[in-house]
Protein backbone atom coordinates (compact mmCIF):
# COMPACT_ATOMS: atom_id res chain seq x y z
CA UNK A 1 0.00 0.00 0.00
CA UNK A 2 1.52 3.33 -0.86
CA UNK A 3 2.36 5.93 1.59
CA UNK A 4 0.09 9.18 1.01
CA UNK A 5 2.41 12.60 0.40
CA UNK A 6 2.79 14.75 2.80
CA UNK A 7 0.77 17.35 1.51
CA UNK A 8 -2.43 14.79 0.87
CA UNK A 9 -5.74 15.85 1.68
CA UNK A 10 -6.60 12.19 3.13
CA UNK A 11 -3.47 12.65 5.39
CA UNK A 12 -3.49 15.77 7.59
CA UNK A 13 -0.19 16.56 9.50
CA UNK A 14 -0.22 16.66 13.56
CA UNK A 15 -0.03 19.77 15.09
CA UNK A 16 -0.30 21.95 18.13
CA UNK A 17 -3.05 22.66 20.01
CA UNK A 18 -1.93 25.88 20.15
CA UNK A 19 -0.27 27.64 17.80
CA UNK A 20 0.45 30.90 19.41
CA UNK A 21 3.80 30.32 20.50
CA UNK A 22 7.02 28.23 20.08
CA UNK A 23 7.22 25.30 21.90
CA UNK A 24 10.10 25.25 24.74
CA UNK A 25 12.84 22.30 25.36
CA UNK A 26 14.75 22.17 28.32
CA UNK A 27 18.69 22.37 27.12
CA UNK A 28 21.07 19.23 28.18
CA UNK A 29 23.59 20.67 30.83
CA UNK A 30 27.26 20.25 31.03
CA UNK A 31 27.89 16.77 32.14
CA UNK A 32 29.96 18.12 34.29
CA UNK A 33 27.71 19.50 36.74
CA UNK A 34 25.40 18.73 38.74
CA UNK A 35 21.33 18.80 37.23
CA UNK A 36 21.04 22.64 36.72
CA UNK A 37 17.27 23.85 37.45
CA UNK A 38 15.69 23.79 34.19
CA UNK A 39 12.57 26.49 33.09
CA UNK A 40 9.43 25.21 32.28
CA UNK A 41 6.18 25.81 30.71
CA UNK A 42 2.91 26.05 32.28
CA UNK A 43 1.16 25.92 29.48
CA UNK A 44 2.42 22.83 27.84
CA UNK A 45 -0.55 21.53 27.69
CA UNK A 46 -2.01 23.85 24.57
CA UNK A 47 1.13 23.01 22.83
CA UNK A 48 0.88 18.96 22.45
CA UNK A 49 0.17 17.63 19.12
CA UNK A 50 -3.49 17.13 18.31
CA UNK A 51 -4.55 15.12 15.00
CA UNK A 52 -6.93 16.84 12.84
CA UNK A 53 -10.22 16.35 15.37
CA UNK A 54 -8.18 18.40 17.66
CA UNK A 55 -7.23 15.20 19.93
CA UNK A 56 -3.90 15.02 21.63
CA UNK A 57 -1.38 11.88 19.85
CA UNK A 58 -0.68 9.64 22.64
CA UNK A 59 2.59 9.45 21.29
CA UNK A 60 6.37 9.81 21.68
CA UNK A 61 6.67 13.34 20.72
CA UNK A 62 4.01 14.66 23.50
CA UNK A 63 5.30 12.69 26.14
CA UNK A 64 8.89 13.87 25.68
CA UNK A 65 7.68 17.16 25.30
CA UNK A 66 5.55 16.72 28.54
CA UNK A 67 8.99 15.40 30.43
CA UNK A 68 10.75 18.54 29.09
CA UNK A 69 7.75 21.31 29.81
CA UNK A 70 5.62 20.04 32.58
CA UNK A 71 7.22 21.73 35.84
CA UNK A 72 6.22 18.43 37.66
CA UNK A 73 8.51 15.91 35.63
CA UNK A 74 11.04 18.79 34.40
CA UNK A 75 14.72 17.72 35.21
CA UNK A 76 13.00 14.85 37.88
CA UNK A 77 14.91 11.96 35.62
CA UNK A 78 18.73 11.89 34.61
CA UNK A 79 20.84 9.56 33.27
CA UNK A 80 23.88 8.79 35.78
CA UNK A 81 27.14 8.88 33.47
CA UNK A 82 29.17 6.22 35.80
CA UNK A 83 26.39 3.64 36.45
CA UNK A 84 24.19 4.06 33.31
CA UNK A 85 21.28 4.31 36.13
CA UNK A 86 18.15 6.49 34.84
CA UNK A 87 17.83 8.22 38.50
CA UNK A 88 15.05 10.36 40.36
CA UNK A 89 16.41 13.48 41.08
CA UNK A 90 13.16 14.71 42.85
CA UNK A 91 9.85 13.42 43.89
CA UNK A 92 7.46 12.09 40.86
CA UNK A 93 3.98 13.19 40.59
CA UNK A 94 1.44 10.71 40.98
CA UNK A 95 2.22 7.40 42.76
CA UNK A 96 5.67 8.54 43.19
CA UNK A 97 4.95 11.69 44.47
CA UNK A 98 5.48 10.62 47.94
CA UNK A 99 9.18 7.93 47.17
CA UNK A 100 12.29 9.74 47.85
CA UNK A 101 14.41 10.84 45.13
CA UNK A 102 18.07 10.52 44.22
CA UNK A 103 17.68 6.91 43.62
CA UNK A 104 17.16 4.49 40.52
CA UNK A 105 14.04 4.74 38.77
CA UNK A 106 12.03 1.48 38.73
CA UNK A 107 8.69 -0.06 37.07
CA UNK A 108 6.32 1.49 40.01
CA UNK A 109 7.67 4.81 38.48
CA UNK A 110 7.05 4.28 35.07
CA UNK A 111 3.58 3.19 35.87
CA UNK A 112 2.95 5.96 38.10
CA UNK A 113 4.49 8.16 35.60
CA UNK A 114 1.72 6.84 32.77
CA UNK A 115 -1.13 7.33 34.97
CA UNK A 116 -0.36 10.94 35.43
CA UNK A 117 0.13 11.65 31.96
CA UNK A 118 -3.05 9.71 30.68
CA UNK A 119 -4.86 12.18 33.55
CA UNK A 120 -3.07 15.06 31.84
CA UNK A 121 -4.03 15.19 28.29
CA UNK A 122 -2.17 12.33 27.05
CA UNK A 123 -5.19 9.83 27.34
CA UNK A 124 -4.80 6.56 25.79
CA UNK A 125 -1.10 6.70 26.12
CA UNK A 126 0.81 3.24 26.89
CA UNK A 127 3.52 2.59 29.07
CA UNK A 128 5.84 1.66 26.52
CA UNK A 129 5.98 5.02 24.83
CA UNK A 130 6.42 6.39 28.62
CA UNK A 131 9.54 4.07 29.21
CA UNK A 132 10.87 5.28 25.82
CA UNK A 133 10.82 9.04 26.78
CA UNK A 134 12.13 7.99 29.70
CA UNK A 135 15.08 6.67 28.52
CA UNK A 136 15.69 9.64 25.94
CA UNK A 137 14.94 12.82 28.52
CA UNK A 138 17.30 10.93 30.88
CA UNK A 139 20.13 11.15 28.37
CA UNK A 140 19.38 14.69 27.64
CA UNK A 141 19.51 15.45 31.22
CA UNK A 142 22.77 12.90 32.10
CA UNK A 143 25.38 14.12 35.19
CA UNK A 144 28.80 12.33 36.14
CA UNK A 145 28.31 12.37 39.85
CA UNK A 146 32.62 11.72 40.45
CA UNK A 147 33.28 14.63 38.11
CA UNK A 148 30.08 16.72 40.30
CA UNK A 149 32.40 15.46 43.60
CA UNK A 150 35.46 16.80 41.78
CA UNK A 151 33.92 19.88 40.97
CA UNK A 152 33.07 20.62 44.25
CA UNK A 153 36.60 19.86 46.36
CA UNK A 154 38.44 22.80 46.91
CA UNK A 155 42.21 21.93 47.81
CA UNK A 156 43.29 23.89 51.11
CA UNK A 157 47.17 24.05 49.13
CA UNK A 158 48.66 21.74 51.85
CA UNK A 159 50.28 19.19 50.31
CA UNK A 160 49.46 15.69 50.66
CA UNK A 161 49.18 13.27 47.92
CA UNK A 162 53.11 12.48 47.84
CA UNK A 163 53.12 11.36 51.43
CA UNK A 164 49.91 9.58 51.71
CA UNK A 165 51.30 5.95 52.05
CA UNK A 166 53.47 7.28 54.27
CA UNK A 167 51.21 9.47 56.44
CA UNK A 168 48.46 7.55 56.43
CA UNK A 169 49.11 3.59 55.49
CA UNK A 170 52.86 3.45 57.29
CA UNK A 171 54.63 2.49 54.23
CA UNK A 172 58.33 3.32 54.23
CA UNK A 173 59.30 7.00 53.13
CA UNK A 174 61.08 6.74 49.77
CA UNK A 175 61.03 7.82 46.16
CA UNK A 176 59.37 4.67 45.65
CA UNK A 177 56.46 5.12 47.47
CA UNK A 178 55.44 9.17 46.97
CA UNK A 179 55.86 8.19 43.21
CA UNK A 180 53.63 5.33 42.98
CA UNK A 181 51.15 6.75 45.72
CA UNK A 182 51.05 10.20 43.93
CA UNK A 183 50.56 8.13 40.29
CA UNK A 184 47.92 6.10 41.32
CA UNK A 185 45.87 8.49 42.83
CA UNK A 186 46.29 10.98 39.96
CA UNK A 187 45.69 8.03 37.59
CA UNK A 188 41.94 7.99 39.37
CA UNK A 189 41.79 11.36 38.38
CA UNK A 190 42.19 10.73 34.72
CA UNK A 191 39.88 7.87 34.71
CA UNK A 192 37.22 10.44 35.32
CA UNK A 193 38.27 13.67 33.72
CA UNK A 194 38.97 11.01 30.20
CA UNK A 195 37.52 7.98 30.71
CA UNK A 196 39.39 4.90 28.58
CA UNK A 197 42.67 6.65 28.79
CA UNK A 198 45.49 4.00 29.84
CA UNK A 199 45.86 3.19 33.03
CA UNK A 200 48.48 0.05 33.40
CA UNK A 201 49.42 -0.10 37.40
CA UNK A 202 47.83 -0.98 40.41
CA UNK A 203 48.70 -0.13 43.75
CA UNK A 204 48.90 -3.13 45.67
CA UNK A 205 48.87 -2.74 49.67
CA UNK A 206 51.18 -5.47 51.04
CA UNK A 207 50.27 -6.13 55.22
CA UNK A 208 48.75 -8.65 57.77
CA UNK A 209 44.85 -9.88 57.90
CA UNK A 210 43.17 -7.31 60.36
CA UNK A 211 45.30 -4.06 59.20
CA UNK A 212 42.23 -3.01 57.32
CA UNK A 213 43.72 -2.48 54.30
CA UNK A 214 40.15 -2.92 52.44
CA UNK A 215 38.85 -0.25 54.90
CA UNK A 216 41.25 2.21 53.29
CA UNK A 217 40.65 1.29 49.92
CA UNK A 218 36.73 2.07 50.57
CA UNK A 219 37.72 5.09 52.27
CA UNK A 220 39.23 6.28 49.05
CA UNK A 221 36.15 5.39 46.39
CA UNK A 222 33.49 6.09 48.67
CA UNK A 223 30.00 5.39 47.34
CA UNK A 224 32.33 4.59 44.39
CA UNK A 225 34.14 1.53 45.76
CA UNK A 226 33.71 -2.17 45.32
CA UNK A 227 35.05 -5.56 46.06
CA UNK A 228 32.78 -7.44 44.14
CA UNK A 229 33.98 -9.10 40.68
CA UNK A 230 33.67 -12.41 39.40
CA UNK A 231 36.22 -14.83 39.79
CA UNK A 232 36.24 -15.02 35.49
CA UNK A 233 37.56 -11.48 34.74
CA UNK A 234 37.54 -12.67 31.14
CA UNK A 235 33.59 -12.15 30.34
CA UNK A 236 31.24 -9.90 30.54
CA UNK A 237 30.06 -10.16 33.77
CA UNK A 238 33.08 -8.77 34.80
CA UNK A 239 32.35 -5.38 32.79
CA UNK A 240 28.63 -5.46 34.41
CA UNK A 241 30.00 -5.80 37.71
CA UNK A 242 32.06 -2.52 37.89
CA UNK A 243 29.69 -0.45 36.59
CA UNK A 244 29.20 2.56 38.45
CA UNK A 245 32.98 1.88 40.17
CA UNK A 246 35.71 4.07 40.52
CA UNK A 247 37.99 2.09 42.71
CA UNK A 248 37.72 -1.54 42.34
CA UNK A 249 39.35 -3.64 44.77
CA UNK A 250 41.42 -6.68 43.92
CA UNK A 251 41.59 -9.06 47.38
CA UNK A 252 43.44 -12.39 47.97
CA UNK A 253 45.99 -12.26 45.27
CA UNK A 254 48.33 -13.85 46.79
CA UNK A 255 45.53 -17.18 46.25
CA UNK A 256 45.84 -16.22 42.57
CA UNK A 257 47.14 -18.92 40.12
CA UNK A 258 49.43 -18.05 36.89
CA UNK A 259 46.76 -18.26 34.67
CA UNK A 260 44.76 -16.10 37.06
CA UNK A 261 47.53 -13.64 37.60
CA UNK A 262 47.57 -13.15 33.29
CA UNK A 263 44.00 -12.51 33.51
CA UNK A 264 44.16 -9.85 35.92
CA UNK A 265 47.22 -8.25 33.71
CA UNK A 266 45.05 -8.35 30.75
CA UNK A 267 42.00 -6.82 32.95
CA UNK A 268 43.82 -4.33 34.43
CA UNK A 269 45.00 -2.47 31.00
CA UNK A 270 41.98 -2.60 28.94
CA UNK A 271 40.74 0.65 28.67
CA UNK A 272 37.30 -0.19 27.73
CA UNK A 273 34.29 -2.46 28.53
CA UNK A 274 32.82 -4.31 25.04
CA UNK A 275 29.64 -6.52 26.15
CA UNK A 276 25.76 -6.80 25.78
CA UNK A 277 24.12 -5.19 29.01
CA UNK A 278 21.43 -7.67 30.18
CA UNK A 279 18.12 -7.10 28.58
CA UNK A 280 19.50 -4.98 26.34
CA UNK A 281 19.33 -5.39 22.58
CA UNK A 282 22.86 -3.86 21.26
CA UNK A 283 26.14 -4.23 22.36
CA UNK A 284 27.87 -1.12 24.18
CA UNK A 285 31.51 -0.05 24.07
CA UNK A 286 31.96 1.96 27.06
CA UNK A 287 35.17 3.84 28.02
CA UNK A 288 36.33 2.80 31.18
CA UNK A 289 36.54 4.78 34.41
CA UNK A 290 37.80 3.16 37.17
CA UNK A 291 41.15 2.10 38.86
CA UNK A 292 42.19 -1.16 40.83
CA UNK A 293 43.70 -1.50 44.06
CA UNK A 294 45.38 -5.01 45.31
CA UNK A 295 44.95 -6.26 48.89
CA UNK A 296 46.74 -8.98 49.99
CA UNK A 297 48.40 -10.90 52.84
CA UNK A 298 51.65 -11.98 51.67
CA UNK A 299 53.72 -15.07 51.69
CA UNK A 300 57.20 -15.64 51.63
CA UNK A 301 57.59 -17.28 48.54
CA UNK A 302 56.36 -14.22 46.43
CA UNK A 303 52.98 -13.60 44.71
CA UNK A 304 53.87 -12.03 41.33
CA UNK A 305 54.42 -15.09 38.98
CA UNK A 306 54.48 -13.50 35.75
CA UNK A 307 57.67 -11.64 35.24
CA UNK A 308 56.00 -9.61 32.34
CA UNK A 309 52.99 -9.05 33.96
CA UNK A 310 54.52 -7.97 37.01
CA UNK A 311 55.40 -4.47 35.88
CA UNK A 312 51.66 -4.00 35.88
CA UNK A 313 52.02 -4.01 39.94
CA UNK A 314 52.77 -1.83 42.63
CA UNK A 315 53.19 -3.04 45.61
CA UNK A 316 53.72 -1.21 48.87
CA UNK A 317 54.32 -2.94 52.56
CA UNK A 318 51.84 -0.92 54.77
CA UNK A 319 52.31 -1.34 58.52
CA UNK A 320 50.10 1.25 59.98
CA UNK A 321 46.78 2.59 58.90
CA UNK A 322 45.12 5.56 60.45
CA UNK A 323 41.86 5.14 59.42
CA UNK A 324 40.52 8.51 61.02
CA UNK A 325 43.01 10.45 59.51
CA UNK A 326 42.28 9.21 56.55
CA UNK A 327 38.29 9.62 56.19
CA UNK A 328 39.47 13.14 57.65
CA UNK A 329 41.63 13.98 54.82
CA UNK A 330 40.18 11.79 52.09
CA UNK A 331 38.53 14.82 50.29
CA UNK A 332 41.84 16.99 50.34
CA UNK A 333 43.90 14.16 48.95
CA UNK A 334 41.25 13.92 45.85
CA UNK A 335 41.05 18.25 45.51
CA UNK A 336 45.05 18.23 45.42
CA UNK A 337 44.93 14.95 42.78
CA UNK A 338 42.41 16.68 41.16
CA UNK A 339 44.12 20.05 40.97
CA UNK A 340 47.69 18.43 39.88
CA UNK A 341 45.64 17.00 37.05
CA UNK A 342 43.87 19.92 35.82
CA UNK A 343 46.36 22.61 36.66
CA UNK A 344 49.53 21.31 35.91
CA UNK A 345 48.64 18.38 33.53
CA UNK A 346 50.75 15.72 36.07
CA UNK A 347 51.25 12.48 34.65
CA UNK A 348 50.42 9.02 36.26
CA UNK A 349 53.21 6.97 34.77
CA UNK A 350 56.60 6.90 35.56
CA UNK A 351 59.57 7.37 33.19
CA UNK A 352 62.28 4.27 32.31
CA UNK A 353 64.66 5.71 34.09
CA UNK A 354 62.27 5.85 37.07
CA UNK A 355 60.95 2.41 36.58
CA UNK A 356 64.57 0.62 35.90
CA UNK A 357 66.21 2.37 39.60
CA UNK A 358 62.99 2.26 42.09
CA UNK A 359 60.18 0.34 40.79
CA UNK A 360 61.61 -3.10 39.39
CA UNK A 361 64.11 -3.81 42.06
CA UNK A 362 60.77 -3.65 44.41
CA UNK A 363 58.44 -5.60 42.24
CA UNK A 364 61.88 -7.89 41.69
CA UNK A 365 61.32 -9.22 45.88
CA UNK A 366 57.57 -10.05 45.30
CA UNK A 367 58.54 -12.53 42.32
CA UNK A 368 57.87 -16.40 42.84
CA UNK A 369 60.92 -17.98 41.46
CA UNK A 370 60.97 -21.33 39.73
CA UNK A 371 63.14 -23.99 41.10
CA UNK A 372 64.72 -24.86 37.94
CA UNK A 373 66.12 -20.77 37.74
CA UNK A 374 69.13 -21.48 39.51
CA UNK A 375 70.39 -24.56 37.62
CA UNK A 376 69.55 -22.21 34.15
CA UNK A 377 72.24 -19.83 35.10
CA UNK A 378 75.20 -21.48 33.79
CA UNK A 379 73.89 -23.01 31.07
CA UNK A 380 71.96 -19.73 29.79
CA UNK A 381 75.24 -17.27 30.30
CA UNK A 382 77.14 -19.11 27.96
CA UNK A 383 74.62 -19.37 25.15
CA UNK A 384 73.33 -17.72 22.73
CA UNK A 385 70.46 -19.80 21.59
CA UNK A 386 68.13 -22.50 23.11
CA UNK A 387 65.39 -24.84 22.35
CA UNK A 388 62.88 -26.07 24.95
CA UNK A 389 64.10 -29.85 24.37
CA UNK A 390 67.74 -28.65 24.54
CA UNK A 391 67.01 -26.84 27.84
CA UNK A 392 65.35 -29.83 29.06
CA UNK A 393 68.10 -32.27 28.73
CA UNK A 394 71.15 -30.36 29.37
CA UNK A 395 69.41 -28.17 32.79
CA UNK A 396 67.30 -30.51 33.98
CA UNK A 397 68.69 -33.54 32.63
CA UNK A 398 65.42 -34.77 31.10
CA UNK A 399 64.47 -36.94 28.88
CA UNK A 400 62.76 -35.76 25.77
CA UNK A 401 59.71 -37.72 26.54
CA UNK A 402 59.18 -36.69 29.79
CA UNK A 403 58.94 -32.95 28.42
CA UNK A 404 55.32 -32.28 28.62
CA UNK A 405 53.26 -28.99 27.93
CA UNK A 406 53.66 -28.02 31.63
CA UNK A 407 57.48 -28.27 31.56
CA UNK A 408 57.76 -26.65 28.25
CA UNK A 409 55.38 -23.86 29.83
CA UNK A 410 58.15 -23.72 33.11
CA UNK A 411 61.05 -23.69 30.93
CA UNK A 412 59.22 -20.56 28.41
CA UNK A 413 59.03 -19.16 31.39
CA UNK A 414 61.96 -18.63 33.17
CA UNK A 415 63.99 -17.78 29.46
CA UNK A 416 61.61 -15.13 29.26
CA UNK A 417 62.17 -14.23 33.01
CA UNK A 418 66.21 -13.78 31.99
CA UNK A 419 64.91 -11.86 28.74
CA UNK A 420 65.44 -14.33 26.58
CA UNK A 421 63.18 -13.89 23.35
CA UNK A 422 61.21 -16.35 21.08
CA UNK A 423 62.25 -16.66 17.51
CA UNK A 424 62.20 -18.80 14.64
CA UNK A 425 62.11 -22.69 14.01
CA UNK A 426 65.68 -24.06 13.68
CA UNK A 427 66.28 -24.99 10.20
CA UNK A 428 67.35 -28.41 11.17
CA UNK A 429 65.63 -29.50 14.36
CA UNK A 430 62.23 -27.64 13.16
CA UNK A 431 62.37 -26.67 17.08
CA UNK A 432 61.61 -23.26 18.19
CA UNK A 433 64.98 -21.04 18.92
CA UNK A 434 64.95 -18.45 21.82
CA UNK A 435 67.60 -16.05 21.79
CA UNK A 436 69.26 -13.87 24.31
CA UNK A 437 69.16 -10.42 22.44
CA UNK A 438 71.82 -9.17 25.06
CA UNK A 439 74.56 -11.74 23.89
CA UNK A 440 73.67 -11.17 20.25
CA UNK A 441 74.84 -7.64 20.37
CA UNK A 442 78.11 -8.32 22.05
CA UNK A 443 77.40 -7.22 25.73
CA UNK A 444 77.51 -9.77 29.04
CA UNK A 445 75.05 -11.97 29.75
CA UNK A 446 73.15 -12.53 33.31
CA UNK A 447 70.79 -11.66 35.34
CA UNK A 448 68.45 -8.21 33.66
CA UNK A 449 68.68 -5.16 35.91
CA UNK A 450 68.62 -6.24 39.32
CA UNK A 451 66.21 -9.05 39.16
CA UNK A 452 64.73 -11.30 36.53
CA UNK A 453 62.18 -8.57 35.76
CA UNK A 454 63.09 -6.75 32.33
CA UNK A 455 62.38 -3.73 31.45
């Protein structure tokens, strides 16, 4: 069946009731702010779209135009930036009139919400269309409440953010610590002010069960914090479960297995969360905006098994935590993180130079070492090439086939631990070569840096 023209007879266009005047729209607000108060229109009612008997459309246009007029339901929804929550900012007319606001909206609301409207003009219209203008006013109306909290710290100029470990967590007083305190905090900075730029450390707070090292860590996020993730950081329930996060805590690692530990290196530096919300029929790419902090108890063996993915850690011994002082000065330490960021553009990263002389000799003590390191010495100072099975037999003194995928995976490991790197198949053997690129151009072989961490 064709469509009639616009301009057919049989087809009259919609228009307003009243035609006297232009029809008013409330204007989106920074999202930096908090919900400005928005002007509205007593008379929105002569201003609704009416089909050609002069009856007002039940339809998507007049209730969005009702959200953004009416002084009842003007600026009372918003879309919260960090959770993706549609929230009540104030009391809701009807059936909601007498809830509390500043909370999530739910399906009482949105039924509420269509009785009012089909008592105000809008008869016959369904709750459907209502949840749809609900979801679209809330985006024109959205706020980042971290970036509102940021907006309204004002630093007293007292410094504090490169002494916090120290001052308020014990940890030793060193270049080490103000760096990687003053990093990570101005790394949760960035999160917010850009969300999905990179972030690859986390602060990990080394100390005994009972020093309430969590207690800190929810100190710092606030309504922000959680502990809660799924064991599988892999999937997308991971993604769902820090939504609305700024500081994520990471507990137990020192539990964590090697396979474990490579997840949480890959979850750590991903800069954005790709997934399906539930109910939802498209998939989102959100930026992310959070930052991780480790807890953990440690052992003497080490907890970092991953030489590679142990660059991605910072950990600090902690020995004393004032937990008063801290909730005290909690807001100061974000308004002078905050200001560093904005004002003077400070970085959250720290240089080579930095990294190779403080931070890898530290992360260096927290490595679990393989058994089978110190017999490799030797034999991996006076070559220049290996293969697994060569390793095997002349280290360990192994037979070929005994080597199985969890020795081969042992012995990858620790040539990569002394910087050793994979190359190609030997033209012969049709084995895999690793090489050490340090012997290849000429200088002495050992031991990288300090420890078996490489830059």
């Amino acid at each position: 069946m064709l469509r009639p023209k616009e301009d057919d007879a049989s087809c009259p266009k919609p228009r307003r009731r009243d035609q006297s005047g232009s029809a008013r729209a409330i204007v989106p607000q920074s999202a930096n702010d908090s919900l400005a108060t928005h002007s509205t229109d007593p008379r929105w009612k002569t201003r609704l779209f009416v089909n050609d008997k002069g009856k007002v459309l039940p339809n998507l246009i007049n209730v969005a135009f009702a959200f953004r007029n009416a002084p009842e339901l003007c600026g009372a929804i918003a879309l919260d930036q960090m959770s993706g929550n549609i929230m009540v900012r104030r009391p809701l007319p009807a059936i909601g009139a007498a809830r509390c606001a500043d909370r999530a909206i739910d399906d009482a609301d949105a039924i509420g919400l269509t009785e009012w409207l089909q008592g105000n003009e809008l008869v016959g219209v369904q709750i459907k269309t209502v949840q749809e203008a609900i979801t679209m006013i809330s985006r024109e109306n959205s706020f980042h409440p971290v970036r509102a909290y940021f907006n309204r710290l004002q630093w007293d100029g007292v410094p504090r953010v490169d002494g916090w470990l120290t001052n308020y967590l014990g940890a030793a007083n060193s270049a080490y610590t103000k760096a990687v305190g003053r990093f990570w905090l101005i790394s949760g900075v960035a999160r917010i002010e850009r969300p999905g730029c990179q972030v690859d450390h986390m602060l990990v707070l080394e100390g005994p069960q009972g020093l309430r090292k969590s207690t800190a860590s929810k100190i710092l996020g606030g309504e922000w914090f959680t502990d809660h993730l799924p064991d599988d950081l892999r999937g997308k329930d991971s993604s769902v479960a820090m939504k609305g996060s700024w500081i994520i805590e990471i507990a137990e690692m020192h539990a964590m297995t090697k396979s474990e530990s490579g997840s949480l290196k890959a979850f750590i530096t991903r800069t954005t969360e790709r997934y399906r919300p539930p109910y939802s029929r498209y998939i989102v790419e959100e930026p992310r905006q959070s930052i991780m902090i480790g807890t953990i108890n440690p052992t003497s063996g080490g907890y970092l098994r991953d030489a590679t993915g142990a660059r991605r850690f910072w950990p600090v011994k902690v020995t004393d935590i004032s937990i008063d002082d801290l909730r005290r000065d909690r807001d100061q330490l974000w308004a002078e993180a905050v200001a560093l960021f904005r004002s003077h553009g400070a970085k959250w990263w720290p240089d080579a130079e930095f990294e190779r002389r403080h931070i890898l000799p530290v992360q260096s003590d927290r490595y679990a070492f393989d058994a089978w390191e110190d017999k490799a010495a030797d034999f991996l100072e006076s070559r220049h090439s290996t293969t697994i099975l060569d390793f095997a037999c002349a280290v360990l003194n192994m037979e070929a086939a005994k080597v199985g995928r969890t020795e081969q995976n042992r012995i990858v490991d620790i040539l990569t631990n002394y910087g050793w790197v994979s190359g190609p198949k030997d033209t012969k053997t049709r084995r895999r070569l690793f090489t050490n690129p340090k012997m290849a151009k000429g200088r002495e072989v050992g031991h990288p840096l300090p420890s078996k961490l490489s830059v």
